[in-house]
PDB file of N, CA and C in Angstrom:
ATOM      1  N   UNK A   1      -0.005 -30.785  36.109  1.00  0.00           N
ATOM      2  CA  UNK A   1       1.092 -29.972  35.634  1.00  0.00           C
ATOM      3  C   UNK A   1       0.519 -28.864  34.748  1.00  0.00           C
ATOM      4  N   UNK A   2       1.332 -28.000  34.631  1.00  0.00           N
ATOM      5  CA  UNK A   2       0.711 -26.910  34.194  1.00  0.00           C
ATOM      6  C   UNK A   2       1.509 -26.312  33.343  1.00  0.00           C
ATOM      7  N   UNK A   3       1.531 -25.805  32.074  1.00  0.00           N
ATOM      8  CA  UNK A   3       2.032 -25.261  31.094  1.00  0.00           C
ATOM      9  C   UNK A   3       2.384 -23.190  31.622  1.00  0.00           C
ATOM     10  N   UNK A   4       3.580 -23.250  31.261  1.00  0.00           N
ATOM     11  CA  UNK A   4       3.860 -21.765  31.444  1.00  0.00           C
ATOM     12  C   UNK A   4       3.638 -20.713  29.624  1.00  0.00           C
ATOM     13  N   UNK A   5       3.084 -19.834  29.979  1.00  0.00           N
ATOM     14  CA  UNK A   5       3.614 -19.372  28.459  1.00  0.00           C
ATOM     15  C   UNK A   5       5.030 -18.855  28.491  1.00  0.00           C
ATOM     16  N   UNK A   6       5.807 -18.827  27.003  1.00  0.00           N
ATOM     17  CA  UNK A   6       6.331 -18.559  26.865  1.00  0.00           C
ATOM     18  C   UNK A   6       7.048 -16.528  27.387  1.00  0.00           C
ATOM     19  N   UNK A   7       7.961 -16.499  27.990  1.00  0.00           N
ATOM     20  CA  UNK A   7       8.250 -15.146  28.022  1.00  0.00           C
ATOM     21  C   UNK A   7       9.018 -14.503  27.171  1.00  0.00           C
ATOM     22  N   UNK A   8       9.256 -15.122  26.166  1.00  0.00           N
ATOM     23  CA  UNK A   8       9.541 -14.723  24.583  1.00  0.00           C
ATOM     24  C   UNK A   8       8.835 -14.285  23.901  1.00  0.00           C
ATOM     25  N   UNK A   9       8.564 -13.136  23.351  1.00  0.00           N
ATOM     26  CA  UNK A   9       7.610 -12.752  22.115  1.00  0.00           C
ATOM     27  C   UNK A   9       8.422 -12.610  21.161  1.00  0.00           C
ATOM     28  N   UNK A  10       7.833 -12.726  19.766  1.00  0.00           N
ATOM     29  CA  UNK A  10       8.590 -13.282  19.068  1.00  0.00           C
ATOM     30  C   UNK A  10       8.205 -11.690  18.447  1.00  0.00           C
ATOM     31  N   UNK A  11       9.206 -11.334  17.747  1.00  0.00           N
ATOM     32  CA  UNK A  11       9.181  -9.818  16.962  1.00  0.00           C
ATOM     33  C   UNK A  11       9.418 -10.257  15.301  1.00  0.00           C
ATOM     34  N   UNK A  12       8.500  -9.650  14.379  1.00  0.00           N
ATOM     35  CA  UNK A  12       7.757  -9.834  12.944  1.00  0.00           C
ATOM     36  C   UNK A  12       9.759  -9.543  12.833  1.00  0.00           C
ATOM     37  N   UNK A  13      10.150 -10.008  11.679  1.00  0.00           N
ATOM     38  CA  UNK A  13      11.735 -10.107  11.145  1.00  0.00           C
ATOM     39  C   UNK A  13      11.707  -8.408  10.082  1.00  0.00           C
ATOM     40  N   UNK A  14      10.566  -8.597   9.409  1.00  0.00           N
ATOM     41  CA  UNK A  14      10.200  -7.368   9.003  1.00  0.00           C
ATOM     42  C   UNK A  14       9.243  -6.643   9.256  1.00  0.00           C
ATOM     43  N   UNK A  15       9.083  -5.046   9.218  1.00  0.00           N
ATOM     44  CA  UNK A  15       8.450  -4.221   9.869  1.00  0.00           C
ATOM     45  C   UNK A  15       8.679  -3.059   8.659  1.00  0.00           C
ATOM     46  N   UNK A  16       6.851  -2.500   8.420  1.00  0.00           N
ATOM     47  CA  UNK A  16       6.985  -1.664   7.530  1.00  0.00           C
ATOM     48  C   UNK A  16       5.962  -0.443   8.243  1.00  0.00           C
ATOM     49  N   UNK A  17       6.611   0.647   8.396  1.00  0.00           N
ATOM     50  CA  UNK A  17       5.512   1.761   9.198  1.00  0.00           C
ATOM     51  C   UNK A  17       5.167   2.488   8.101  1.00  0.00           C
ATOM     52  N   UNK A  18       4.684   2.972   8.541  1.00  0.00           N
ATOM     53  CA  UNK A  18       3.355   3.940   8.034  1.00  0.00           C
ATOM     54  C   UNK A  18       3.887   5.015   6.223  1.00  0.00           C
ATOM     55  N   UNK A  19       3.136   5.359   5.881  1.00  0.00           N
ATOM     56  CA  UNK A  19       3.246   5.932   4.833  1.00  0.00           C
ATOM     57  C   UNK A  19       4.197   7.386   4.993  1.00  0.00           C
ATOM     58  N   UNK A  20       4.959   7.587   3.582  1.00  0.00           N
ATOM     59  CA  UNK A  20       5.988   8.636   4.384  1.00  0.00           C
ATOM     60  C   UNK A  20       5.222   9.569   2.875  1.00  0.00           C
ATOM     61  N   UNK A  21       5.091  11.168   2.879  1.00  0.00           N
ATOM     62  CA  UNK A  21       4.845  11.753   1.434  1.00  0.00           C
ATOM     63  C   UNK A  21       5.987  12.067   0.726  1.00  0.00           C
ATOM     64  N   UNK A  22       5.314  11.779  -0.563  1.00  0.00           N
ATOM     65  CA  UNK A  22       7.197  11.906  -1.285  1.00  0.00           C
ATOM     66  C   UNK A  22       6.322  11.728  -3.271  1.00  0.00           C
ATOM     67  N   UNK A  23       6.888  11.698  -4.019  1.00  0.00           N
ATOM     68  CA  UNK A  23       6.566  11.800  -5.593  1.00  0.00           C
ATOM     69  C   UNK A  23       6.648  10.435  -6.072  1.00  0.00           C
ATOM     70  N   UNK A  24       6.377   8.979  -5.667  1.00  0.00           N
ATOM     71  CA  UNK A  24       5.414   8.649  -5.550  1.00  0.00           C
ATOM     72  C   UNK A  24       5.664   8.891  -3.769  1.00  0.00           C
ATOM     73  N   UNK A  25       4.322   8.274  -2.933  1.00  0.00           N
ATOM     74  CA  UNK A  25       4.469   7.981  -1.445  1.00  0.00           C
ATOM     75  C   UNK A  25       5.259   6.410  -1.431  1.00  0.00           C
ATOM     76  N   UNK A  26       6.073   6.778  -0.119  1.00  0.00           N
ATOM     77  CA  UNK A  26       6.468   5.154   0.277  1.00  0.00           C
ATOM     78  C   UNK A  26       6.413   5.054   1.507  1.00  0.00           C
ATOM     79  N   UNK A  27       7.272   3.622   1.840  1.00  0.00           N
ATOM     80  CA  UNK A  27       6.991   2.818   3.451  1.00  0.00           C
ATOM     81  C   UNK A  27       8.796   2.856   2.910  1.00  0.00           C
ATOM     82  N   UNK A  28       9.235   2.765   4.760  1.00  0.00           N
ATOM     83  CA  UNK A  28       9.835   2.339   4.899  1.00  0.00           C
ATOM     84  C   UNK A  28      10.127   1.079   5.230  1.00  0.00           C
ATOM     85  N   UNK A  29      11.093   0.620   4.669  1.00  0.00           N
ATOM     86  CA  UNK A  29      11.353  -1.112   4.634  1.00  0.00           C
ATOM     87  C   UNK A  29      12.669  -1.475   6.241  1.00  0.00           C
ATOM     88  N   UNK A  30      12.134  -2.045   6.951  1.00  0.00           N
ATOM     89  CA  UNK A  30      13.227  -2.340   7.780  1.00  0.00           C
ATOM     90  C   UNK A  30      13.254  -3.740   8.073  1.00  0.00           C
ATOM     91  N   UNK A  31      14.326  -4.256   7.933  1.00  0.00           N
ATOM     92  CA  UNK A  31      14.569  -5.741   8.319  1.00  0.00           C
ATOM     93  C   UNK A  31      15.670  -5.930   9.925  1.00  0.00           C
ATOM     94  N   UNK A  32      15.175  -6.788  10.614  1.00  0.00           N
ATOM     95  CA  UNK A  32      16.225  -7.284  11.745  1.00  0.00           C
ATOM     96  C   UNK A  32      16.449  -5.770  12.862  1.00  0.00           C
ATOM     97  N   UNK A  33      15.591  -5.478  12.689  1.00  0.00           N
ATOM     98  CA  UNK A  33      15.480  -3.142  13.078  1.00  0.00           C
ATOM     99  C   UNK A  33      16.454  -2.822  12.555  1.00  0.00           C
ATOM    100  N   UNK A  34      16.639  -2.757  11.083  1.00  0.00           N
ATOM    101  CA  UNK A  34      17.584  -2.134  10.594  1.00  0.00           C
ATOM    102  C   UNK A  34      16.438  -1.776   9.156  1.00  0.00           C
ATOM    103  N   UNK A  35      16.910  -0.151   8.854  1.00  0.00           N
ATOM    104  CA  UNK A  35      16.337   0.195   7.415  1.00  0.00           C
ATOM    105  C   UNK A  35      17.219  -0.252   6.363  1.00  0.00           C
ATOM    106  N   UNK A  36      16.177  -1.078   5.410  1.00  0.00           N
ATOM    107  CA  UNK A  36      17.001  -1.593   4.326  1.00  0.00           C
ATOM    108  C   UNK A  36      16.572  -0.848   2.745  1.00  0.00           C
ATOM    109  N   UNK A  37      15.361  -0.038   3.131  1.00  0.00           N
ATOM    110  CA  UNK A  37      15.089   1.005   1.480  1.00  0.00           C
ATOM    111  C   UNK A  37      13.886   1.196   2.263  1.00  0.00           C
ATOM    112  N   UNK A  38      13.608   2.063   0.691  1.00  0.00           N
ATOM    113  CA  UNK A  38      11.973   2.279   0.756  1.00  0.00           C
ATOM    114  C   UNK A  38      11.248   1.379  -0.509  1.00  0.00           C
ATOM    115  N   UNK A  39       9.672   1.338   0.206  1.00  0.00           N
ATOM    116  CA  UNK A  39       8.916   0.536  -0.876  1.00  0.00           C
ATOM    117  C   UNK A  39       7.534   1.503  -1.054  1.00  0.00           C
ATOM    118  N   UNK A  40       7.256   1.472  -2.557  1.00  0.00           N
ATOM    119  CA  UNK A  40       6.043   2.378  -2.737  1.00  0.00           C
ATOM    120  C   UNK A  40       4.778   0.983  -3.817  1.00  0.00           C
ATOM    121  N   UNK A  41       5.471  -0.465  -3.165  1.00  0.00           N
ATOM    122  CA  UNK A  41       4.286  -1.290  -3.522  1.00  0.00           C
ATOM    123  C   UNK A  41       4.569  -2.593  -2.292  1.00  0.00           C
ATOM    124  N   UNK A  42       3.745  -3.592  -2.421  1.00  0.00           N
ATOM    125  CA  UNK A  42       3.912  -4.755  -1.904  1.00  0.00           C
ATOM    126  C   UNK A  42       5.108  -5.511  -2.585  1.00  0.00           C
ATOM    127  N   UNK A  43       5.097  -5.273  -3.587  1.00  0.00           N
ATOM    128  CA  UNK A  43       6.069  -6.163  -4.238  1.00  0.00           C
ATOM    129  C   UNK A  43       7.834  -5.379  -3.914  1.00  0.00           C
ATOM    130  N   UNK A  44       7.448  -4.065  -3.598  1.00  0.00           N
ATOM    131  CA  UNK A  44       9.010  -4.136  -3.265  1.00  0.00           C
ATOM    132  C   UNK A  44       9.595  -4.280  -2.278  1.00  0.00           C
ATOM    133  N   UNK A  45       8.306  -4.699  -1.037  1.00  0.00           N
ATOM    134  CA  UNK A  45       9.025  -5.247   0.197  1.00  0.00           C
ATOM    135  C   UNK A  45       9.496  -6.907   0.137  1.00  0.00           C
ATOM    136  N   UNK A  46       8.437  -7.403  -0.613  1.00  0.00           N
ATOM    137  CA  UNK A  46       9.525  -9.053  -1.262  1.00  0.00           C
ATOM    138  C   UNK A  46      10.519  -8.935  -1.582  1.00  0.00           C
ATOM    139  N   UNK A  47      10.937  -7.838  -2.540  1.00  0.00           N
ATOM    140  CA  UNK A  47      12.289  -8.070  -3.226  1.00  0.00           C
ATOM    141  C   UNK A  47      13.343  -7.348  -2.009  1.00  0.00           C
ATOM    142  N   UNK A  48      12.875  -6.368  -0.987  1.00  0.00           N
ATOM    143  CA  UNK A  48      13.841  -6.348   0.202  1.00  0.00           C
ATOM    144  C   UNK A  48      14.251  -7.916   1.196  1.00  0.00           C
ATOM    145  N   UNK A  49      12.562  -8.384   1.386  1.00  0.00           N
ATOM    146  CA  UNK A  49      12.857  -9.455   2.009  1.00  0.00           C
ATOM    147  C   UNK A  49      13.913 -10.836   1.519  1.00  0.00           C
ATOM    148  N   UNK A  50      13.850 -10.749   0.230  1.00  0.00           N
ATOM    149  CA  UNK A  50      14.527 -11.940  -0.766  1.00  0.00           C
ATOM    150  C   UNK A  50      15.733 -11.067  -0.766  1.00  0.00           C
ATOM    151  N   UNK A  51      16.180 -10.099  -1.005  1.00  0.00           N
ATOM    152  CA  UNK A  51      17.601  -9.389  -1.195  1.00  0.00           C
ATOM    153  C   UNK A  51      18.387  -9.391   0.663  1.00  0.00           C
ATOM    154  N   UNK A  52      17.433 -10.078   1.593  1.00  0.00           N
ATOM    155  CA  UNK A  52      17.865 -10.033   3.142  1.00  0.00           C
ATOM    156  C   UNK A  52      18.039 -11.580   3.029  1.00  0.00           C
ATOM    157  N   UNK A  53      17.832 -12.262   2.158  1.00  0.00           N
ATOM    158  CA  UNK A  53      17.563 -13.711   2.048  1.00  0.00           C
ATOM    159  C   UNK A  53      16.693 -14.177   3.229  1.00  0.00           C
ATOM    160  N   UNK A  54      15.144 -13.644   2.946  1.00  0.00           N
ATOM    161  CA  UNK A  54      14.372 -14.032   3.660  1.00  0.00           C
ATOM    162  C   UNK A  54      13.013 -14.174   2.992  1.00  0.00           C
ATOM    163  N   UNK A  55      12.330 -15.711   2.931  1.00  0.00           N
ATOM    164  CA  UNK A  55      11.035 -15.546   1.588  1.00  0.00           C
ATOM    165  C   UNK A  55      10.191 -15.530   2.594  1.00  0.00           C
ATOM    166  N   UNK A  56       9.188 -14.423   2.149  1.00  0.00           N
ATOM    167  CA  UNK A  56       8.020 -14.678   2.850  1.00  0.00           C
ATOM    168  C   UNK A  56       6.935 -15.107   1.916  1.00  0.00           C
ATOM    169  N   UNK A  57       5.856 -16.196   2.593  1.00  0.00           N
ATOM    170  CA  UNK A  57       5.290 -16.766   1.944  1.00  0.00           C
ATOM    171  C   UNK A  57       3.605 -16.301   1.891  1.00  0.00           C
ATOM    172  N   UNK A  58       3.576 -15.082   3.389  1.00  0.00           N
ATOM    173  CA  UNK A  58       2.187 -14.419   3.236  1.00  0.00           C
ATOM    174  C   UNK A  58       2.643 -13.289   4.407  1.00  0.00           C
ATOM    175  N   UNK A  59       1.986 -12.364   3.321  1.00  0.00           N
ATOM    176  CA  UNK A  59       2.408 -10.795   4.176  1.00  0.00           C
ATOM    177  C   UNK A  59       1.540 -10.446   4.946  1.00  0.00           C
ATOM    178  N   UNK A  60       0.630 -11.368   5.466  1.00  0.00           N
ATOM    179  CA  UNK A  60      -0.678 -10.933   6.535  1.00  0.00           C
ATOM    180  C   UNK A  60       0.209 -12.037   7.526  1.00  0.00           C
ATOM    181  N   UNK A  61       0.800 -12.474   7.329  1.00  0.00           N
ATOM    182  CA  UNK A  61       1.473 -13.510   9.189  1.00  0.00           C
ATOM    183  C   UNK A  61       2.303 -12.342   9.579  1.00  0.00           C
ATOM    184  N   UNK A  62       1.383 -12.360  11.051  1.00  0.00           N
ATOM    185  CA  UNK A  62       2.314 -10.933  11.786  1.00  0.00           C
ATOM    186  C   UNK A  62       3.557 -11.561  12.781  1.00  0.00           C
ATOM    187  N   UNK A  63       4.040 -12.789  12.364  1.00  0.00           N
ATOM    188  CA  UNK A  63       5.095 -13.765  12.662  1.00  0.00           C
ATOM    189  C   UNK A  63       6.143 -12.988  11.848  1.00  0.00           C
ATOM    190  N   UNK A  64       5.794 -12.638  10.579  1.00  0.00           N
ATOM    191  CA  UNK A  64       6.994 -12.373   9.787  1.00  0.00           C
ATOM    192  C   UNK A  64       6.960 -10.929   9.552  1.00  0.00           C
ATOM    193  N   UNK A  65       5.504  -9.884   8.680  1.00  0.00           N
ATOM    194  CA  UNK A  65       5.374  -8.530   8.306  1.00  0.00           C
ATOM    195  C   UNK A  65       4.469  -8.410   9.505  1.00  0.00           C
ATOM    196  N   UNK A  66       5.017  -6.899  10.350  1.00  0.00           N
ATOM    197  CA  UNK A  66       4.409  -6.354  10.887  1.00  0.00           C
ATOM    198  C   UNK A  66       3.909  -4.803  10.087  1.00  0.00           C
ATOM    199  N   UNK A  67       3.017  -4.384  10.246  1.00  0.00           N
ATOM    200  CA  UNK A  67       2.596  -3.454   9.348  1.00  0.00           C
ATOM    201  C   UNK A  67       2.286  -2.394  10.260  1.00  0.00           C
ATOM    202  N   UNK A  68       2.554  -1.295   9.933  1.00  0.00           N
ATOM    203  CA  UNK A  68       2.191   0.018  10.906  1.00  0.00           C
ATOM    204  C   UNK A  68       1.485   0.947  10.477  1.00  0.00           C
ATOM    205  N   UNK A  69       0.451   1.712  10.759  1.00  0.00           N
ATOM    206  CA  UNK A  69      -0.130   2.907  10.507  1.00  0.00           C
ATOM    207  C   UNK A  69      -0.739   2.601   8.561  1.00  0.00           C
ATOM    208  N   UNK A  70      -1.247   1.207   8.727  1.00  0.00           N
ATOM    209  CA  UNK A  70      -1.919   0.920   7.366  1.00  0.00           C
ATOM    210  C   UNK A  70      -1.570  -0.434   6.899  1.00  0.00           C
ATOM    211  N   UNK A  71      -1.792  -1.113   6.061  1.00  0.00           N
ATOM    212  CA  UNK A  71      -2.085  -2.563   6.040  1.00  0.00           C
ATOM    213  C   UNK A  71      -1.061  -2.418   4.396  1.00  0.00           C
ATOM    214  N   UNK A  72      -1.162  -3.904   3.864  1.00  0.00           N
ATOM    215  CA  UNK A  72      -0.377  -3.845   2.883  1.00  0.00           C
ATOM    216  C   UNK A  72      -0.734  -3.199   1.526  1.00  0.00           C
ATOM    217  N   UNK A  73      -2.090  -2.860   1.894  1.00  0.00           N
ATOM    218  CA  UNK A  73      -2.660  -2.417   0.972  1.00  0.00           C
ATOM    219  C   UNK A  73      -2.441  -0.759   0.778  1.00  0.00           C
ATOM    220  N   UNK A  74      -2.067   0.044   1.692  1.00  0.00           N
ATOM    221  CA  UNK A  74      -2.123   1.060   1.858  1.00  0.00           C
ATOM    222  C   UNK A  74      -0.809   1.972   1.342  1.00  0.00           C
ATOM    223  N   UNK A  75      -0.915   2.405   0.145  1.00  0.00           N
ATOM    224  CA  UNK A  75       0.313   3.175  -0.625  1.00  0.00           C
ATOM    225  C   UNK A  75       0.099   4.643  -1.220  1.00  0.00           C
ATOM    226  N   UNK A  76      -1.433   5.296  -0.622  1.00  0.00           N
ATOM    227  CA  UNK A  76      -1.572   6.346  -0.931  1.00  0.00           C
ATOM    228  C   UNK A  76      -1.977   7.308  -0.051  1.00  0.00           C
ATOM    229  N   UNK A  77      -1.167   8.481  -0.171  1.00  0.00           N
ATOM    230  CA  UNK A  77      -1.831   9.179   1.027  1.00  0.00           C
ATOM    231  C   UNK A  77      -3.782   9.620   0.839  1.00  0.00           C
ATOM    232  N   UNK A  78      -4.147  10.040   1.976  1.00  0.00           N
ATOM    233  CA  UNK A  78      -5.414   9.840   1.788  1.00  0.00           C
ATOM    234  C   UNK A  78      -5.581  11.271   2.689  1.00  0.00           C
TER     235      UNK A  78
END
C-alpha cells in the first residue's frame, strides 16, 4: 500500500511582505489574506497575531509566519 501526499497545502495564517518606506519603515501585517496594520518590529506582528487571537509560539515555522522579501529580522531599508 502506498501513501498519497496530501493535495492540501497548508497556507502560513500570517503573512508579512516585504518592507514598505515610510518615517519609520514597515511590513505589512496580514492575517487569514486580510490586512490587519502595519508593523515596524517583530514584536508588533505578535501583538497583531494575539489581537486576531492567534499565539504564535516561533516566527521561523513557515506553518504559521510566512515572510516575504526579508526575514524577521529585516526592518530597515538598505
Amino acid at each position: 500500500m502506498t501513501e498519497s501526499a496530501s493535495p492540501h497545502i497548508s497556507t502560513p495564517r500570517i503573512t508579512v511582505p516585504g518592507l514598505q518606506p515610510g518615517d519609520p519603515p514597515f511590513r505589512i501585517v496580514e492575517i487569514d489574506g486580510e490586512v490587519v496594520g502595519e508593523a515596524t518590529s517583530m514584536t508588533d506582528v505578535l501583538f497583531a497575531a494575539a489581537a486576531a487571537g492567534i499565539t504564535v509560539h516561533d516566527l521561523d515555522d513557515p506553518g504559521m509566519v510566512r515572510w516575504v522579501g526579508g526575514g524577521k529580522f529585516t526592518w530597515r531599508l538598505h
